[in-house]
Protein backbone atom coordinates (compact mmCIF):
# COMPACT_ATOMS: atom_id res chain seq x y z
CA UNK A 1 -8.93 -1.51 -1.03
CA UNK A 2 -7.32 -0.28 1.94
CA UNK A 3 -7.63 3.34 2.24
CA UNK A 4 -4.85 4.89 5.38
CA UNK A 5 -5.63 8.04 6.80
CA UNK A 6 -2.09 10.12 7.75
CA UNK A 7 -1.57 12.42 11.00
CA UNK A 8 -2.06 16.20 9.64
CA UNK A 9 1.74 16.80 11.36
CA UNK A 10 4.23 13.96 10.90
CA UNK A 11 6.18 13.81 14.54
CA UNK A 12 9.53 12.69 14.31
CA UNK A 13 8.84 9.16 15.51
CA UNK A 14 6.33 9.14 12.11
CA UNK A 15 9.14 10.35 9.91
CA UNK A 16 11.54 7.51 11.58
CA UNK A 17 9.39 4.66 10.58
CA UNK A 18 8.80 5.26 6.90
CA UNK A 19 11.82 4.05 5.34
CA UNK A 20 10.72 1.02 7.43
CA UNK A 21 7.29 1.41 5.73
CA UNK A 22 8.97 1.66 2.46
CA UNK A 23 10.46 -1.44 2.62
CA UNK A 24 7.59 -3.70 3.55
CA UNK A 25 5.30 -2.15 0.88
CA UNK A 26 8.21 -3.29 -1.39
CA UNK A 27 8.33 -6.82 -0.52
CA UNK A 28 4.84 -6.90 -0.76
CA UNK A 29 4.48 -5.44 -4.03
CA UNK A 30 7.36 -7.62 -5.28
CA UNK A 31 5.42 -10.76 -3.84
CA UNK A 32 2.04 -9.06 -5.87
CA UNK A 33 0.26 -9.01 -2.23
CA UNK A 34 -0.05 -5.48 -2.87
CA UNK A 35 -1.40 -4.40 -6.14
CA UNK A 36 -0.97 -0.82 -6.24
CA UNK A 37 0.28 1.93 -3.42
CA UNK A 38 -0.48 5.59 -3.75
CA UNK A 39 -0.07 8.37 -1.71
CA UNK A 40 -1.95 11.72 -2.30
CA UNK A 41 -0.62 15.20 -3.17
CA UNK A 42 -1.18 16.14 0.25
CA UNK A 43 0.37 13.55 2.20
CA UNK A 44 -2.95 13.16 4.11
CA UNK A 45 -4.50 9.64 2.29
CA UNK A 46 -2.75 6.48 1.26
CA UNK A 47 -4.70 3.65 -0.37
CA UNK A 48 -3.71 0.23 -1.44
CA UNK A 49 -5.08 -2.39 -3.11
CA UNK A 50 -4.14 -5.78 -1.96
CA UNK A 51 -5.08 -9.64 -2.81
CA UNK A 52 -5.42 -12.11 0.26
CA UNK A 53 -7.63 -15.26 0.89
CA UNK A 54 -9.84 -13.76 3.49
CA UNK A 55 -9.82 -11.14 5.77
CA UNK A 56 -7.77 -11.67 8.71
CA UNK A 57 -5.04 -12.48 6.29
CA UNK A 58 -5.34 -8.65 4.83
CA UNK A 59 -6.00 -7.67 8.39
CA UNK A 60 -2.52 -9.53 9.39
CA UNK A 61 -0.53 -8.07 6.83
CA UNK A 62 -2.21 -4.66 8.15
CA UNK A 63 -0.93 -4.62 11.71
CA UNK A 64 2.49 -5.37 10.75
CA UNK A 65 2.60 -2.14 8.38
CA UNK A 66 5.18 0.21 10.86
CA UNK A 67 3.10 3.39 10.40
CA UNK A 68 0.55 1.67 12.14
CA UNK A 69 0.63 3.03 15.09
CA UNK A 70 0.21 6.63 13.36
CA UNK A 71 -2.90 6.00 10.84
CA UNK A 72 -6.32 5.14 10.75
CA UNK A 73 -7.53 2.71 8.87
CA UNK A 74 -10.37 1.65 6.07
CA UNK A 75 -10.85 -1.98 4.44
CA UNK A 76 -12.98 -1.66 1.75
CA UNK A 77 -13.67 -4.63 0.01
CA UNK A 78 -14.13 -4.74 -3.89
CA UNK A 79 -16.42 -6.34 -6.12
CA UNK A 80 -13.82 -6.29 -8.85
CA UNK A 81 -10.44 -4.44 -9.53
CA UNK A 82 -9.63 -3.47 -13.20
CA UNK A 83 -6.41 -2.45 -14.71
CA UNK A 84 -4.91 -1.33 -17.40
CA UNK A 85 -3.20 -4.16 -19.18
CA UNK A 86 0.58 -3.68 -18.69
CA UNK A 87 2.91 -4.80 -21.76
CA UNK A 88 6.55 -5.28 -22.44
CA UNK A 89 8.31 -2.38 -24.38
CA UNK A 90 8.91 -3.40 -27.73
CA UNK A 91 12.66 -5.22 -28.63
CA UNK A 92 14.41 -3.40 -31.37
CA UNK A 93 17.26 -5.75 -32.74
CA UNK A 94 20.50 -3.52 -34.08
């Protein structure tokens, strides 16, 4: 789990890069590298859960996130990671 500590004040150079942000997160969500992406209430914490081979891939994939320059950062590795399973909605034939 990779836990992201935000700024308190978002400069305008922070707010530039997140669309930028956005769109990695997607592709790597898409491409199940990240697992799950949340950001709290108060736009202070973001934590992800991610799947690599080893470290310095995670680590990698890290540095090339463009908020990088504006958060601190937490690697916390896991012993396991549950979920909820996730299902198709049921078809209804008319």
């Amino acid at each position: 789990m990779i836990h992201f500590t935000l700024p308190e004040h978002f400069n305008s150079e922070m707010w530039d890069v997140i669309p930028a942000q956005r769109v990695v997160v997607n592709e790597l969500l898409e491409k199940r590298v990240i697992l799950n992406y949340s950001l709290d209430m108060d736009r202070r914490n973001l934590w992800g859960f991610m799947e690599g081979k080893d470290m310095a891939e995670i680590n990698s994939i890290i540095r090339s996130f463009p908020i990088m320059k504006f958060v601190t950062v937490r690697i916390h590795e896991l012993a396991f990671y549950d979920t909820a399973p996730v299902g198709l909605p049921e078809l209804i034939l008319n």
